[in-house]
Protein backbone atom coordinates (compact mmCIF):
# COMPACT_ATOMS: atom_id res chain seq x y z
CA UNK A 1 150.92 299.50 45.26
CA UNK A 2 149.34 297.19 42.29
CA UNK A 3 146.24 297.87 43.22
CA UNK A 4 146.64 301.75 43.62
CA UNK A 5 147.88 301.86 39.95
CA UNK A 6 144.91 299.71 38.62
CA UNK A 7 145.35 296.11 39.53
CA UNK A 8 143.91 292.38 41.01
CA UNK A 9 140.94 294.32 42.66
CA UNK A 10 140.13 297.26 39.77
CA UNK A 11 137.33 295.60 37.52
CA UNK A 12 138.10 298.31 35.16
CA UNK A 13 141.52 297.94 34.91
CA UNK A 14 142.12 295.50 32.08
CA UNK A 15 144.05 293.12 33.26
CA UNK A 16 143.38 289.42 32.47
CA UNK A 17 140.94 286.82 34.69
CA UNK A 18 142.59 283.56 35.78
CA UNK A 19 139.07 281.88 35.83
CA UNK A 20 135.28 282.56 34.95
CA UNK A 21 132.49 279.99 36.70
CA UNK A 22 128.65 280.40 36.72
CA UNK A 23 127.85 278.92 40.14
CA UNK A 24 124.53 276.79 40.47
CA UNK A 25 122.52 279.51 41.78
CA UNK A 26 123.18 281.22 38.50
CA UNK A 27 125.70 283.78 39.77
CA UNK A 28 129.38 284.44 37.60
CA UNK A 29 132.08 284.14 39.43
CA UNK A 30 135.13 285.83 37.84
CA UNK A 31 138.51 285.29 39.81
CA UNK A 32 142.07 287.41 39.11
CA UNK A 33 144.86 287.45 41.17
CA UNK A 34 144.05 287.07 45.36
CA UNK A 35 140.22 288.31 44.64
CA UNK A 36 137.25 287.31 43.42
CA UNK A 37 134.12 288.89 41.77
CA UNK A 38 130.47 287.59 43.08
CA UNK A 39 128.69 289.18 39.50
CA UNK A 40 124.84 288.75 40.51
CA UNK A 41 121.88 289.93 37.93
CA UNK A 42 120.87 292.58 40.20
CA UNK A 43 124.07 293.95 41.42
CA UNK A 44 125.25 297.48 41.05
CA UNK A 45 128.22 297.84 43.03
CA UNK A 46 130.77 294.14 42.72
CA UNK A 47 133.76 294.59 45.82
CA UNK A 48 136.42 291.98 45.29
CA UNK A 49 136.47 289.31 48.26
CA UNK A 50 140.28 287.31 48.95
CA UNK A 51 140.02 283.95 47.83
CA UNK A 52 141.73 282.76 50.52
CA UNK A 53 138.46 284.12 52.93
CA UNK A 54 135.83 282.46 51.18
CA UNK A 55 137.74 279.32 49.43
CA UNK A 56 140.42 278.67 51.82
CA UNK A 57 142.91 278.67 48.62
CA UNK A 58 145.49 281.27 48.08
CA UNK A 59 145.21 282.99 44.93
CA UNK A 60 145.61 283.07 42.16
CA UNK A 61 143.66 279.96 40.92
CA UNK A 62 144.42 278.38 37.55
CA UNK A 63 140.54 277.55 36.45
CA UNK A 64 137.19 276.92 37.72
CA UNK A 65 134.41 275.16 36.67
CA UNK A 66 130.94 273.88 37.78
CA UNK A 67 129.32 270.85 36.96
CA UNK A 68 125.94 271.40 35.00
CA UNK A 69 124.46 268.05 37.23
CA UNK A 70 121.24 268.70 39.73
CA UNK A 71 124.39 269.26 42.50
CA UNK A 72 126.08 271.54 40.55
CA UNK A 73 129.45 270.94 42.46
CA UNK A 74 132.05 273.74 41.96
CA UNK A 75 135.74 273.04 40.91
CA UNK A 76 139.02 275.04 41.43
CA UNK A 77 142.46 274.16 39.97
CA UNK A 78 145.53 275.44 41.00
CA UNK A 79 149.15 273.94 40.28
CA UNK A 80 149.01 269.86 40.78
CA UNK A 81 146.00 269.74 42.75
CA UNK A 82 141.82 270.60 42.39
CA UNK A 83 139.10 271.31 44.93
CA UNK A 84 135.92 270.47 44.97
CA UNK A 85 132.61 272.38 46.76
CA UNK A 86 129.20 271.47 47.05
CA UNK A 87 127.26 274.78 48.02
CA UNK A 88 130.46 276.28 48.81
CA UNK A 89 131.68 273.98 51.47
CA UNK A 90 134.73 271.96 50.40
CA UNK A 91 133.94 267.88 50.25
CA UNK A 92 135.51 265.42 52.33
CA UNK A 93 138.69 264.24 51.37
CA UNK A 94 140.07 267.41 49.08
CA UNK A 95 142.37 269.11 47.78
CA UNK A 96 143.00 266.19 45.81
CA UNK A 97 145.94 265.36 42.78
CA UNK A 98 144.95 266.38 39.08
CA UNK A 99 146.86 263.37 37.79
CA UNK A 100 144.55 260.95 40.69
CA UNK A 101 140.82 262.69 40.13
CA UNK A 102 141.43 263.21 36.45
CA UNK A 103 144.27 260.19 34.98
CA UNK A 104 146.37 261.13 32.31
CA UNK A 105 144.96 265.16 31.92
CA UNK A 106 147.54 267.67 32.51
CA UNK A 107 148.52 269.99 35.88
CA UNK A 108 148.79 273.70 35.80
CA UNK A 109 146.02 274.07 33.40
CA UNK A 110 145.24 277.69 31.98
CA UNK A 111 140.74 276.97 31.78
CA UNK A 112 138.33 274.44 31.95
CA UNK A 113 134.46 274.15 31.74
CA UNK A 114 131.90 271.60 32.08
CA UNK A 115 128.77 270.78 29.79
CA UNK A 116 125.70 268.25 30.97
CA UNK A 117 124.95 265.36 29.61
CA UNK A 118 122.77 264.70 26.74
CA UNK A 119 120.35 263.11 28.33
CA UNK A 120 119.29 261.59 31.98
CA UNK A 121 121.19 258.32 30.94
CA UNK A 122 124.29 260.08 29.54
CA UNK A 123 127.36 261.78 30.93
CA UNK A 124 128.71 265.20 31.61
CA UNK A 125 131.68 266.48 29.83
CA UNK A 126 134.69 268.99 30.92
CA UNK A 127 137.13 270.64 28.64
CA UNK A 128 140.63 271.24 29.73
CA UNK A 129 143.21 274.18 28.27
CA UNK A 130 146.49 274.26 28.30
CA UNK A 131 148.71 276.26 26.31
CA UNK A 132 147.76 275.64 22.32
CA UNK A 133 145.90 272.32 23.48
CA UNK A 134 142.80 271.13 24.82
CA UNK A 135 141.68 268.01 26.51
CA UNK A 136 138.10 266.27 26.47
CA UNK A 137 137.06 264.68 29.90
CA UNK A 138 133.85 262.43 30.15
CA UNK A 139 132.71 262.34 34.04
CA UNK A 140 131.98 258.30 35.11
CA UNK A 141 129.18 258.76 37.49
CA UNK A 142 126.19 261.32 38.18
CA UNK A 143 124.48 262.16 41.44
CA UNK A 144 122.17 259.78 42.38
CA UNK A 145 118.06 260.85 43.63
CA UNK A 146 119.34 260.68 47.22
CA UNK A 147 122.04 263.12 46.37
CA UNK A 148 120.14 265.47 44.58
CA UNK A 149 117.41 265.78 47.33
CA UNK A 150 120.40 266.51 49.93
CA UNK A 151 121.10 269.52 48.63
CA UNK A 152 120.02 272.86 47.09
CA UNK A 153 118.79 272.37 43.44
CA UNK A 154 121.05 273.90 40.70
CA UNK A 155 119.04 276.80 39.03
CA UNK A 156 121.64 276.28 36.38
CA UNK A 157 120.77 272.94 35.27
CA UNK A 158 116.86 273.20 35.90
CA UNK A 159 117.22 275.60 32.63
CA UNK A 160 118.96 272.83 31.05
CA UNK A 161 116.63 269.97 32.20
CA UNK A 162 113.52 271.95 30.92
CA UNK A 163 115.19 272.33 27.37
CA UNK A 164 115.36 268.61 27.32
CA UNK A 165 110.93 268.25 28.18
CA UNK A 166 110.45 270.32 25.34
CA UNK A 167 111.26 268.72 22.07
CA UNK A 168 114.77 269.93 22.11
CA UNK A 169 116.07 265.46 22.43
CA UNK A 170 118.06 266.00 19.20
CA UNK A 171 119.71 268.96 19.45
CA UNK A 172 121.42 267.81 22.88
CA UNK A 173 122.48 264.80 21.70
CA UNK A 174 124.29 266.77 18.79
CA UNK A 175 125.89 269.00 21.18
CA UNK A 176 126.58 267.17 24.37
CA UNK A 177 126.09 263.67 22.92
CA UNK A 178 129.33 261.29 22.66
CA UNK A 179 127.83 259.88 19.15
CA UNK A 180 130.94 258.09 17.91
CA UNK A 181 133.49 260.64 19.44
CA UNK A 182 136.21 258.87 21.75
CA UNK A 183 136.10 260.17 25.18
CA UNK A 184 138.42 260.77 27.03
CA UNK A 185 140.71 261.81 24.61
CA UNK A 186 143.47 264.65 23.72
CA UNK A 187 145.60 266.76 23.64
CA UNK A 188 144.30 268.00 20.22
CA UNK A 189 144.94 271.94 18.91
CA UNK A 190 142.65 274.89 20.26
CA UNK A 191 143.96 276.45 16.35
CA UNK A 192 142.32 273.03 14.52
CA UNK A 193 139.14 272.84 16.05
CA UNK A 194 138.01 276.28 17.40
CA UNK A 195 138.11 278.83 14.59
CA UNK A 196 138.82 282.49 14.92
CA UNK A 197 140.13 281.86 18.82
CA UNK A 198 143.54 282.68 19.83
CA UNK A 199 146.11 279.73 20.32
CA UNK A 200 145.87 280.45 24.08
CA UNK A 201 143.42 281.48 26.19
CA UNK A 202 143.31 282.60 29.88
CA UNK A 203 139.87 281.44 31.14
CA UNK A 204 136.99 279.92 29.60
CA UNK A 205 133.10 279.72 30.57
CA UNK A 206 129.80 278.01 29.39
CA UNK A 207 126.97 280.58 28.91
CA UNK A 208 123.61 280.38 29.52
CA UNK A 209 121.57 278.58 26.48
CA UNK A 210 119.14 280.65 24.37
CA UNK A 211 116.52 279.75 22.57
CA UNK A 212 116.04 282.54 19.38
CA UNK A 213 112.66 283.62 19.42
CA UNK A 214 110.40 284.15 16.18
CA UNK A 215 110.33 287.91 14.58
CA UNK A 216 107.51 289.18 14.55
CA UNK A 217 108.24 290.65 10.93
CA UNK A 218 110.82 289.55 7.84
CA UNK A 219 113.85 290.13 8.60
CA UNK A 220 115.49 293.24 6.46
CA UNK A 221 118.68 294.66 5.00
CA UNK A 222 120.86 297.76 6.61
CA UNK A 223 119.25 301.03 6.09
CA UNK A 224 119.79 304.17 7.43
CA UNK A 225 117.39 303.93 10.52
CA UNK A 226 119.05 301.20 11.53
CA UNK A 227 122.69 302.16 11.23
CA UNK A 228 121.58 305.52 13.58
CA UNK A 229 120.02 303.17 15.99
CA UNK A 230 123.64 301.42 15.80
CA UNK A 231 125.55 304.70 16.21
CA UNK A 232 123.78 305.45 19.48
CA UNK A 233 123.80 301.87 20.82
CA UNK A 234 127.44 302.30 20.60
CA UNK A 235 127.50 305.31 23.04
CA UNK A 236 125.71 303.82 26.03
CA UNK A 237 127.28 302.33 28.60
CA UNK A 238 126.58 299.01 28.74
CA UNK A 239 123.59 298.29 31.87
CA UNK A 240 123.61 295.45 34.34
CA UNK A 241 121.27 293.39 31.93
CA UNK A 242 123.96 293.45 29.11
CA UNK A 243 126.53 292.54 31.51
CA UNK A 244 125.23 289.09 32.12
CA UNK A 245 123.04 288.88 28.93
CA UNK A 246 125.76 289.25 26.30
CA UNK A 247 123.32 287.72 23.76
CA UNK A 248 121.59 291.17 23.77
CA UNK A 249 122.86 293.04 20.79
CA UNK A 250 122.95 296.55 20.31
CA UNK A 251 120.03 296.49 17.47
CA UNK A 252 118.27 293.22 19.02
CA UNK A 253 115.13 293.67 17.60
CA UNK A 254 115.97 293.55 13.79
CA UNK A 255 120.15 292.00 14.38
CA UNK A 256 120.26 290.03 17.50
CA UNK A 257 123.68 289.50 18.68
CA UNK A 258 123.56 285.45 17.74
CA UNK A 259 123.24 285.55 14.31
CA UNK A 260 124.98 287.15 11.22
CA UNK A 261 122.50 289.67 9.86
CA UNK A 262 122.02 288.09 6.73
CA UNK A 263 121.20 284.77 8.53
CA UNK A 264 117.35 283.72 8.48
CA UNK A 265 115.76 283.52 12.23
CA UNK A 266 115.82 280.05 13.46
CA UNK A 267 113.73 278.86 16.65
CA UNK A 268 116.80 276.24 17.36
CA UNK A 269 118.55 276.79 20.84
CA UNK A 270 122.21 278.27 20.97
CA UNK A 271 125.05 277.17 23.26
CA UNK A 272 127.56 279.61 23.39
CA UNK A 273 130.91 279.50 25.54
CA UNK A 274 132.77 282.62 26.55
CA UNK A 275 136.99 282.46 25.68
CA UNK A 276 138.66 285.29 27.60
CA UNK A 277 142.47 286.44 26.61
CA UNK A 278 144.23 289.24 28.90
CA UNK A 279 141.48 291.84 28.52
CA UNK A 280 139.41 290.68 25.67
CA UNK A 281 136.59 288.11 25.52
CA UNK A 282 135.19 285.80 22.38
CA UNK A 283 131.68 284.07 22.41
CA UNK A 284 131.60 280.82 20.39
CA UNK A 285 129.20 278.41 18.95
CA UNK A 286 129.53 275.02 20.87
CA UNK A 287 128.11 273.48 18.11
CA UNK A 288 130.51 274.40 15.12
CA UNK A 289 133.21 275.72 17.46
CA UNK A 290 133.56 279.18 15.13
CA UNK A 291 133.67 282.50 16.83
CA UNK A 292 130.42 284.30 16.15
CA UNK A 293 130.27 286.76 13.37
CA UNK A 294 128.55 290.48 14.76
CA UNK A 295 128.80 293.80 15.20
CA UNK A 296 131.00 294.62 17.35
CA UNK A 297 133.31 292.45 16.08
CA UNK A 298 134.80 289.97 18.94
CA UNK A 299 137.29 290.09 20.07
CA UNK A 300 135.47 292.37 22.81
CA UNK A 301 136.56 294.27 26.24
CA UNK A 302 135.78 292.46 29.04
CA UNK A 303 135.65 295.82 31.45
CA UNK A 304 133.33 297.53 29.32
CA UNK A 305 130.87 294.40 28.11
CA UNK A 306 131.00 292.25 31.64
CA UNK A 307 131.20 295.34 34.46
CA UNK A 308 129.85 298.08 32.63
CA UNK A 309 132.94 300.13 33.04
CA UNK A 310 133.70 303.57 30.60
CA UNK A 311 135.43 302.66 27.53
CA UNK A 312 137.76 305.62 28.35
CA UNK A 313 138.51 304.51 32.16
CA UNK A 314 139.46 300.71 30.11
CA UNK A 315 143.23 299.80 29.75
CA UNK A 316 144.07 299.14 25.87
């Protein structure tokens, strides 16, 4: 069968994800073919589940998303029609029609993700993907108090919502703010406006923001220590903590993985968002939508980076 020869339920075997989704407890959710991956920071061992079981959708799914708000609702699309769960129980009155729940954005949609709002009077955005394109979605309402207290907090956004109590106003209105950009609005080119991506991609994901820390010393040219350090980075397999911590570079303490090496340390929080194509990943800047410059280069393996598999046991 498929699966004998490497298929839908082989992590290692290098075939492509329909959908990647950080659910509100702060778990990644990774989704190809019938199964599904439950990636927690602590797990060793990740057994693919059916969709189907835990969903009640047959796979495969198109995209996923979940909505950085203090619910943190999760979203599935597949075909003409989107489902919507709020701590994994479906709500009332779904699936419902792409074309009714989101007018005028397009069915059969390849990824999608979600971003909060810039503040607690603004409004959540979702991107859409579809072949070469991309779609911008502004969300019309937020959960109200009483909604919030009836159900489990979102770890997911309480990192977000602490950001915004310390002094970090202006940088979220620069990157989730509207400012004079028309929403909703598209379909514009993935190739125009995020440089150094592929013109299609397969699944799409917001990462966890990071705030750079200050070195503790200047920061210095190669040398010869540090290219050995480099060499032997390169032979480890990657650990759980680099799975789900992808900003941790191979030489973090004097080249962290979020800036070029020749860049000055900045204390200035980074949004990132993770582009995967059949077996290959790219981490961008949200803010100037440009693939980030580092060593490795991305394009990266998903097998090997994600689910720590052997770079030998990875389909190329």
């Amino acid at each position: 069968s498929e699966e004998e020869e490497g298929g839908e339920d082989d992590l290692c075997s290098g075939r492509s994800f329909d959908a990647f989704t950080t659910f509100k407890n702060g778990s990644v959710y990774a989704f190809r073919g019938k199964y599904f991956f439950e990636v927690e920071k602590d797990a060793v061992d990740v057994s693919p589940r059916l969709i189907t079981d835990v969903w009640g959708i047959e796979g495969p799914i198109d995209a996923a998303f979940t909505r950085m708000n203090c619910q943190g609702k999760t979203f599935l699309f597949k075909g003409t029609k989107y489902w919507r769960f709020l701590d994994g129980v479906l709500d009332e009155g779904y699936p419902r029609e792409i074309s009714d729940g989101f007018l005028l954005f397009p069915s059969n949609i390849d990824a999608a993700f979600a971003v909060p709002a810039n503040n607690y009077n603004g409004k959540e955005k979702a991107y859409f993907f579809k072949g070469n394109k991309y779609w911008i979605y502004e969300f019309k309402t937020q959960p109200s108090q009483a909604e919030c207290e009836g159900s489990a907090p979102s770890e997911v956004f309480k990192s977000f919502a602490g950001l915004r109590l310390d002094s970090w106003e202006d940088f979220f209105d620069g990157l989730f703010g509207t400012g004079n950009t028309k929403i909703n609005k598209g379909p514009l080119l993935i190739s125009k406006d995020w440089k150094g991506l592929p013109s299609k991609v397969d699944a799409v994901m917001l990462s966890r923001i990071y705030v750079p820390q200050k070195r503790k010393y200047p920061l210095l040219r190669r040398s010869k220590k540090r290219k050995s350090r480099r060499r032997y980075n390169r032979r480890r397999k990657p650990t759980r903590e680099l799975i789900l911590n992808d900003d941790i570079d191979d030489d973090k303490e004097s080249d962290p993985d979020w800036l070029p090496w020749h860049t000055r340390p900045r204390c200035k929080p980074v949004q990132s968002v993770y582009f995967f194509r059949k077996d290959k990943y790219y981490r961008v800047n949200l803010q100037t939508k440009r693939v980030d410059k580092v060593n490795p280069r991305y394009p990266r393996h998903i097998a090997q980076y994600w689910f720590g598999c052997n770079q030998t046991s990875v389909a190329t």
